[in-house]
Protein backbone atom coordinates (compact mmCIF):
# COMPACT_ATOMS: atom_id res chain seq x y z
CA UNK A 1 173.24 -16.31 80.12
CA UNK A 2 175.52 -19.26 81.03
CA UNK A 3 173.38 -22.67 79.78
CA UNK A 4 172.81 -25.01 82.44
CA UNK A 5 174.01 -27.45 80.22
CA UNK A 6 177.55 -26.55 80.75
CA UNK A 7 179.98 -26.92 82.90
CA UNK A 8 181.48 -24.29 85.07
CA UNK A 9 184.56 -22.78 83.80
CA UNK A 10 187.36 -22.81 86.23
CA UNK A 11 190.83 -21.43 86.99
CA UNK A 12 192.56 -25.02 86.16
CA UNK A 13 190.01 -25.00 82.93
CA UNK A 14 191.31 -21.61 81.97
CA UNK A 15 195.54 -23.15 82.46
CA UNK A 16 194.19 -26.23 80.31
CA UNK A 17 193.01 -23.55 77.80
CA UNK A 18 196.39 -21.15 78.03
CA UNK A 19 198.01 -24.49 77.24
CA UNK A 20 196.54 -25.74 74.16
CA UNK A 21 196.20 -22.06 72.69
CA UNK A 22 200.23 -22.26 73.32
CA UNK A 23 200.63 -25.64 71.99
CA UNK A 24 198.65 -24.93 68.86
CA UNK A 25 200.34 -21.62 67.87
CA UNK A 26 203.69 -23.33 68.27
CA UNK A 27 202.80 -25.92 65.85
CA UNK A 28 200.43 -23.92 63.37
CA UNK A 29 203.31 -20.85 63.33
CA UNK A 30 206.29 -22.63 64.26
CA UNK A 31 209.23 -21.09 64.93
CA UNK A 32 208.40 -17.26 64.91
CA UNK A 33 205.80 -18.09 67.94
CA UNK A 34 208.33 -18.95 70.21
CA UNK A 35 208.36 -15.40 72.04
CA UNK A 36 205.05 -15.07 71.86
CA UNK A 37 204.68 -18.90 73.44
CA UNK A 38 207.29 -17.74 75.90
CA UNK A 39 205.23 -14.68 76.94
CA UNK A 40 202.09 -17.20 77.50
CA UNK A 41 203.86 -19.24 79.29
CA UNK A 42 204.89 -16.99 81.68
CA UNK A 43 201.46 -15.44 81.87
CA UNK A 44 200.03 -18.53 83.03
CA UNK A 45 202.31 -19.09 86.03
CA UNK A 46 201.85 -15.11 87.02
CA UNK A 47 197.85 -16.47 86.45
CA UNK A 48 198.48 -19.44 88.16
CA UNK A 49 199.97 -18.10 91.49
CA UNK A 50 197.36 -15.53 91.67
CA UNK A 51 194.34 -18.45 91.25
CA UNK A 52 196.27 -20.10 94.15
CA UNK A 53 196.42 -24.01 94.41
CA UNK A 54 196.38 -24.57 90.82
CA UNK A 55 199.14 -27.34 89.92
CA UNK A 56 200.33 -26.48 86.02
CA UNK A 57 203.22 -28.95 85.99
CA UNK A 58 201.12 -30.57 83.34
CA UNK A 59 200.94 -27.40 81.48
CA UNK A 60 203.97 -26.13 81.96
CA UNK A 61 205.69 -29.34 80.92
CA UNK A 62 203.20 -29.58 77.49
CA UNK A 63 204.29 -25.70 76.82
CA UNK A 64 208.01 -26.74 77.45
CA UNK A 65 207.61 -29.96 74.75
CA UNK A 66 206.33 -27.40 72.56
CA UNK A 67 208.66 -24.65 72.65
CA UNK A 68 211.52 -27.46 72.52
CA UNK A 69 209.94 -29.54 69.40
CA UNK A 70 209.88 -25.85 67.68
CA UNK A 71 213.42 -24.79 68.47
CA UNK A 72 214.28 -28.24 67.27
CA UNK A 73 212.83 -27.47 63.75
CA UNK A 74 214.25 -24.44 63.55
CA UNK A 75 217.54 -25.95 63.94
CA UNK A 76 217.37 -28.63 61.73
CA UNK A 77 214.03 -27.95 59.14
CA UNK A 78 213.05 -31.41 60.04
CA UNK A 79 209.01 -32.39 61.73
CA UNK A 80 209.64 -32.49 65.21
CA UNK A 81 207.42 -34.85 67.70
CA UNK A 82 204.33 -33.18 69.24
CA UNK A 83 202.74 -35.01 72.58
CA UNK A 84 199.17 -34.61 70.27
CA UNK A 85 198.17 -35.49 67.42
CA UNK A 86 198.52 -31.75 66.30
CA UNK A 87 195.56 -32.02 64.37
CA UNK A 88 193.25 -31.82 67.48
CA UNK A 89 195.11 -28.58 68.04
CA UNK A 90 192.70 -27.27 65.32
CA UNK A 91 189.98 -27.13 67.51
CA UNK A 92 189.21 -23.35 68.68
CA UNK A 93 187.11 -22.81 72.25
CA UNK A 94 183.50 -21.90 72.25
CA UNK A 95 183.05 -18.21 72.22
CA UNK A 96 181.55 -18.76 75.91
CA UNK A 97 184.86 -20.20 77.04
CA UNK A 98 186.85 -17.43 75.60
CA UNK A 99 184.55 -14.80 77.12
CA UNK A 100 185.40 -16.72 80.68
CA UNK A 101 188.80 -16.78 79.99
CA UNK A 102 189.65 -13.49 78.88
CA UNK A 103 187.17 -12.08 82.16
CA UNK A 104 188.61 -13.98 84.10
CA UNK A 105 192.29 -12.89 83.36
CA UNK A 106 191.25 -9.15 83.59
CA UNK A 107 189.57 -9.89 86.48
CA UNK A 108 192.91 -11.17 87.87
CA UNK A 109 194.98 -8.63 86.72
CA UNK A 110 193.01 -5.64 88.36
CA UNK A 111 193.81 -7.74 91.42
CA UNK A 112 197.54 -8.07 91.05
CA UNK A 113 199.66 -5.25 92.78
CA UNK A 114 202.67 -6.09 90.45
CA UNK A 115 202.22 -3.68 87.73
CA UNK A 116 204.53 -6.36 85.67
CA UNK A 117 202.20 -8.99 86.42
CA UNK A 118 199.10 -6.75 85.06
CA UNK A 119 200.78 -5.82 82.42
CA UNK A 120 201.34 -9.78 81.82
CA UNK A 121 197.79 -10.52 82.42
CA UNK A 122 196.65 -8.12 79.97
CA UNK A 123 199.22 -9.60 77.00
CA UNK A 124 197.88 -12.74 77.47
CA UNK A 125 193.92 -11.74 77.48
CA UNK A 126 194.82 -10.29 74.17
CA UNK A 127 196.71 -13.27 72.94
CA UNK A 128 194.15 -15.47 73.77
CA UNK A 129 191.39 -13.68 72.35
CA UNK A 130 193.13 -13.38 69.03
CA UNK A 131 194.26 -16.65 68.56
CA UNK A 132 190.99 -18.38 69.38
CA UNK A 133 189.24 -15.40 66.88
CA UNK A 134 187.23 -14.04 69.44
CA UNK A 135 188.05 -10.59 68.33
CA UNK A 136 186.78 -11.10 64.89
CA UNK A 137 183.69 -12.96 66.57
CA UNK A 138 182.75 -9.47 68.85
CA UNK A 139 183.63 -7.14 65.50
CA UNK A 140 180.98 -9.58 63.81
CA UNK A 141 182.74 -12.90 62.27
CA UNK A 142 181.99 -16.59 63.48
CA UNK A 143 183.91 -18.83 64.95
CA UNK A 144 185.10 -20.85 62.97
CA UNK A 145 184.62 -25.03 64.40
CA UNK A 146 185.56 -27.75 65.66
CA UNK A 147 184.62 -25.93 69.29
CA UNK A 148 186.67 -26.84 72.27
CA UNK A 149 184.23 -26.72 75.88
CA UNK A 150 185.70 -27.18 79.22
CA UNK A 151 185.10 -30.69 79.66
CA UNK A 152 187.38 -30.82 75.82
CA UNK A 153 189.71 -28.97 77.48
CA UNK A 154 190.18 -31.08 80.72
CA UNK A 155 189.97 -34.03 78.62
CA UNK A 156 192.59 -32.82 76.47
CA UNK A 157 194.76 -32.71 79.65
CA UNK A 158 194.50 -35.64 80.59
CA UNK A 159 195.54 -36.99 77.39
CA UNK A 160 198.87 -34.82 77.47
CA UNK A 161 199.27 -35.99 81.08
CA UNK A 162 199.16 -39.87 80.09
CA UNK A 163 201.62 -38.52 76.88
CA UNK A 164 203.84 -37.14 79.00
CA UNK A 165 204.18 -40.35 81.64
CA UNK A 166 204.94 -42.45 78.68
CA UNK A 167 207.24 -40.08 77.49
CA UNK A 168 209.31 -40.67 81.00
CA UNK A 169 209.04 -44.03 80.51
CA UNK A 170 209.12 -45.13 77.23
CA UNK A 171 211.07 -42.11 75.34
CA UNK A 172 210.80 -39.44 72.90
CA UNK A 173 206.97 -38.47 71.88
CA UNK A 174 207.19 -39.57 68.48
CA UNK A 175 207.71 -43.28 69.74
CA UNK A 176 203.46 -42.67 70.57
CA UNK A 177 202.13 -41.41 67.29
CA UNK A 178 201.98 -43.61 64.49
């Protein structure tokens, strides 16, 4: 039973969430995450056009930093500049929030007529169970914390959002981090 506590979960939350899942297995695998980045990427616009008026230019632009900063380590084997701290990519969701998410892209992917884009939302269900350890949490484990909710998550956003507007104006990422 959903606490009434907590905030709703919603299709934007669930982008925000696709995002920083992305984000954080580009920087915790690096470079051999890149086609599995690239697949989540592209499930989240196949999720995003089926939730309708959901603007992921944010996300979509965090994603593309990420995929870029890890192509530029594999190139050169030197740290690359990250929009977060990548520390706070640590943070896994609360089991509740992966439940949501990984209903709610089944629940879109029954919908879809593309078989492609079924096949899509199904890949990234999986991918986003596993990386946040909800499958080990259903076989029995625990999550391990800090725990990501939806308001973390939109929060989280924003911060990339302001990250990437001073990016645009003032340069490179790692001109922001200390």
């Amino acid at each position: 039973m959903r606490s009434k506590n907590r905030t709703a979960f919603t299709p934007a939350d669930l982008c925000g969430l696709i995002a920083h899942e992305t984000a954080s297995m580009l920087y915790g695998v690096g470079a051999d995450s890149i086609p599995s980045a690239e697949t989540m990427r592209a499930g989240l616009e196949a999720f995003a056009a089926a939730a309708g008026a959901v603007d992921i230019s944010t996300h979509l632009a965090w994603i593309d930093s990420e995929l870029e900063s890890a192509r530029e380590f594999e190139r050169t084997e030197k740290d690359t500049s990250h929009l977060l701290d990548p520390d706070r990519l640590n943070a896994v969701p609360e089991a509740a929030v992966q439940m949501e998410a990984v209903w709610e892209l089944f629940s879109t992917a029954v919908r879809l007529p593309s078989q492609q884009d079924r096949q899509a939302m199904r890949e990234l269900a999986v991918t986003m169970a596993e990386a946040g350890g909800l499958d080990n949490a259903l076989l029995g484990g625990k999550l391990e914390g800090p725990y990501l909710s939806a308001e973390d998550i939109r929060a989280e956003l924003e911060e990339v959002r302001a990250a990437l507007q001073t990016e645009q104006v003032c340069g490179p990422a790692a001109e922001m981090l200390p």
